[in-house]
Structure formats: structure tokens, C-alpha cells
Protein backbone atom coordinates (compact mmCIF):
# COMPACT_ATOMS: atom_id res chain seq x y z
CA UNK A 1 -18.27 -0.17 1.06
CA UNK A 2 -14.93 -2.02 0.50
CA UNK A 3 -14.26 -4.85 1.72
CA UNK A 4 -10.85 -4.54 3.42
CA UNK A 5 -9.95 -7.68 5.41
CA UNK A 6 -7.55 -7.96 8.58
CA UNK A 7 -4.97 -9.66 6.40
CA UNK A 8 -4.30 -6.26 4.70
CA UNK A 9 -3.62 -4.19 7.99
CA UNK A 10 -1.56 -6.87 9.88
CA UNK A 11 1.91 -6.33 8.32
CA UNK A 12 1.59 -2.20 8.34
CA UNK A 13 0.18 -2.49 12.07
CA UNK A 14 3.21 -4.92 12.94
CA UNK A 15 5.90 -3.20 10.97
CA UNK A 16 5.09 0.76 13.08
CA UNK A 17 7.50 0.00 16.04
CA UNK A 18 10.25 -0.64 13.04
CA UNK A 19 9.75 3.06 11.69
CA UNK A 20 7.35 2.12 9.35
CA UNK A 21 6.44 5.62 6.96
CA UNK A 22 3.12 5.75 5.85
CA UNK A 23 4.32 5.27 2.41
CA UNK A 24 5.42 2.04 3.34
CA UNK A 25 2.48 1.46 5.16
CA UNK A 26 0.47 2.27 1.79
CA UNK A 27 3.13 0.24 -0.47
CA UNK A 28 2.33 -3.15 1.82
CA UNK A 29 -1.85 -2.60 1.67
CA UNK A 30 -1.55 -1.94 -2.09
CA UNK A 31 0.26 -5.49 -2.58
CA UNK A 32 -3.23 -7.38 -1.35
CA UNK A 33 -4.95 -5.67 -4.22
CA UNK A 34 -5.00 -5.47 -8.10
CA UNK A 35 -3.34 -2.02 -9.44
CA UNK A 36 -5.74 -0.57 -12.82
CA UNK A 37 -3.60 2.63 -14.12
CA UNK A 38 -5.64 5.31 -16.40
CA UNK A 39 -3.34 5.94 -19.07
CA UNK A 40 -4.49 9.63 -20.49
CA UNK A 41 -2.67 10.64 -23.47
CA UNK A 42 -2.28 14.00 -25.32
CA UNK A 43 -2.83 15.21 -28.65
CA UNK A 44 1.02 14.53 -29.29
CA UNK A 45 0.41 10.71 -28.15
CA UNK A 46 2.49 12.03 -24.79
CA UNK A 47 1.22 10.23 -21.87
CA UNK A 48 0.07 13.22 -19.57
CA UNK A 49 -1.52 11.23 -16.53
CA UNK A 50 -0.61 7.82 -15.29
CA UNK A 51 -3.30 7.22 -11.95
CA UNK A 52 -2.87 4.14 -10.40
CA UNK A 53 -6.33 2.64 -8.90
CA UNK A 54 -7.06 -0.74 -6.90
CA UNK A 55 -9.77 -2.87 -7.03
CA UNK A 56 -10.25 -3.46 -3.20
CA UNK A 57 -13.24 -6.63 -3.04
CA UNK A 58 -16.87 -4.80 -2.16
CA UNK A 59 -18.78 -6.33 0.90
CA UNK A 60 -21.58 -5.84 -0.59
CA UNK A 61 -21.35 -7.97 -3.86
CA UNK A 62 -19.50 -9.53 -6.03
CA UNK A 63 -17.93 -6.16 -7.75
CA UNK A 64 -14.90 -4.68 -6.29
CA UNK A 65 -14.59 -0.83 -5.75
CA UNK A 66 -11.72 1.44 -6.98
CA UNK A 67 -9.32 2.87 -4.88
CA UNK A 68 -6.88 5.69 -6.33
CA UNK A 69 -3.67 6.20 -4.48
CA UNK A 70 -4.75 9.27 -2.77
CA UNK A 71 -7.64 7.21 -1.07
CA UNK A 72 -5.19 4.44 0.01
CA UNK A 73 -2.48 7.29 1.49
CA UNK A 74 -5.28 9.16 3.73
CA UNK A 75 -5.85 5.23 5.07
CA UNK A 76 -1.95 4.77 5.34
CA UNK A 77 -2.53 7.81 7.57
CA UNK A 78 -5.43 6.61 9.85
CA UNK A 79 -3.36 3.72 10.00
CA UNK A 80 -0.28 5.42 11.25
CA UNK A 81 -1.93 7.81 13.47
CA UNK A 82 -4.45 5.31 15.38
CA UNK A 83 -1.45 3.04 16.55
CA UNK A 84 0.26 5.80 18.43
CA UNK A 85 -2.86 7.71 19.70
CA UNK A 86 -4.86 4.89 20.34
CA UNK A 87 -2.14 3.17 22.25
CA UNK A 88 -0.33 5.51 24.22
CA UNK A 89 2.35 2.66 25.96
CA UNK A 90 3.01 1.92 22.49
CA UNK A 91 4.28 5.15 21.88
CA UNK A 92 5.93 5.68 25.30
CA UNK A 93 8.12 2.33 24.13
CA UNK A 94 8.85 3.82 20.32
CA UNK A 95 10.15 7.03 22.02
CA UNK A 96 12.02 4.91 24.16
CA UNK A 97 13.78 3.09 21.43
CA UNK A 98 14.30 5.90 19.27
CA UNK A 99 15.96 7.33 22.30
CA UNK A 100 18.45 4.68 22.26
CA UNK A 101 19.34 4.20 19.18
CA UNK A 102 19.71 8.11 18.78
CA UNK A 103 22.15 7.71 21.94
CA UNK A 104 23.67 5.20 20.65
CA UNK A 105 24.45 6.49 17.25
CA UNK A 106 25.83 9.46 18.60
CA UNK A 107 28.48 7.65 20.94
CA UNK A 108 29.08 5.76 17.19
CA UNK A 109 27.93 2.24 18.57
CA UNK A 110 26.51 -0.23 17.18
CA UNK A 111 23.28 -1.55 17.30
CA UNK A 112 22.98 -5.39 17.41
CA UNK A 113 19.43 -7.58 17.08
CA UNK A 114 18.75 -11.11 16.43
CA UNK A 115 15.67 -12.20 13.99
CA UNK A 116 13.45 -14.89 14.61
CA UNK A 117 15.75 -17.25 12.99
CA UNK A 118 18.38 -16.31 14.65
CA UNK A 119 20.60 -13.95 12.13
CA UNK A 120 22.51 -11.16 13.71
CA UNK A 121 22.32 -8.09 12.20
CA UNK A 122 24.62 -4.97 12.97
């Protein structure tokens, strides 16, 4: 059992209502974890598989367990999937907003939004 902690899933959770893919969501859990690539290479000294793995910290000891991409994509999934059919206001607000902005961009306006620090963007 891997030990996955909240700090991995906080910035893919937070970043869905911005159109987060799950690619992205996997490319922001894999950056909490060390990458381990299996370099296979042919008779002809051609590289002929390049598999990225993580070591994701075990709960139960002190050893971590491997991860390979395709693992860390079906979680991406979950991930995505959970947040809009767990939470169905939160998807009743993202179609909202992709409503607007699709209104929005077809009557070629602009959308404006502040960040935190206060930094329009357009």
C-alpha cells in the first residue's frame, strides 16, 4: 500500500475548476515523487523502452513502492472523475463558467480576472 499523502492531491483537486486535464493532473502528483526510468536497450545499443516509474513512500515500512506512469494516469482519472461526480454543484458551476466564457469568446470579448495578488490578466 502506498503511502500517498493529502499534499499530493491538493493542487490537482484545486486546479479542476481551471480546466485542469488529467495529464496535468498526473504531471503535478508525479512532482511529489522520485521518477526511476528503465532504460532497455537493443542488440544495436538503440534504446527501445524508456518507462518512467515513481517511488511513492509505502505505509507500511520504510521501502517505497513503484509506480509506472500508467498506474499514476488511471489515479489522474479517479481524480478527475470523483470531483465532478462526487460533487454535483461543483459541476453545475464549471458548466456555468464554461458557458460564459464560450459566450463570451464568441461575441470576441474579453475575459478579465484578478489573482490573489492582484495582477490582471486578459
Amino acid at each position: 500500500m502506498c503511502g500517498l499523502t493529502e499534499r499530493s492531491f491538493k493542487k490537482p483537486i484545486m486546479t479542476k475548476p481551471y480546466n485542469v486535464t488529467i495529464n496535468g493532473i498526473k504531471e503535478q502528483i508525479a512532482k511529489y515523487f522520485s521518477k526511476v526510468y528503465n532504460r532497455n536497450v537493443n542488440e544495436k545499443g538503440m534504446i527501445i523502452n524508456n518507462v518512467m516509474y515513481l517511488n511513492v513512500p509505502s505505509v507500511n515500512s520504510n521501502s517505497k513502492v513503484i509506480i509506472t506512469g500508467v498506474d499514476l494516469y488511471k489515479i489522474s482519472d479517479i481524480i478527475y472523475n470523483i470531483i465532478l461526480n462526487e460533487f454535483p454543484q461543483v459541476k453545475l458551476l464549471f458548466n456555468y463558467f464554461i458557458g460564459i466564457t464560450t459566450t463570451l469568446s464568441k461575441a470576441k470579448l474579453p475575459i478579465t480576472w484578478f489573482t490573489p495578488s492582484g495582477l490582471g490578466i486578459t
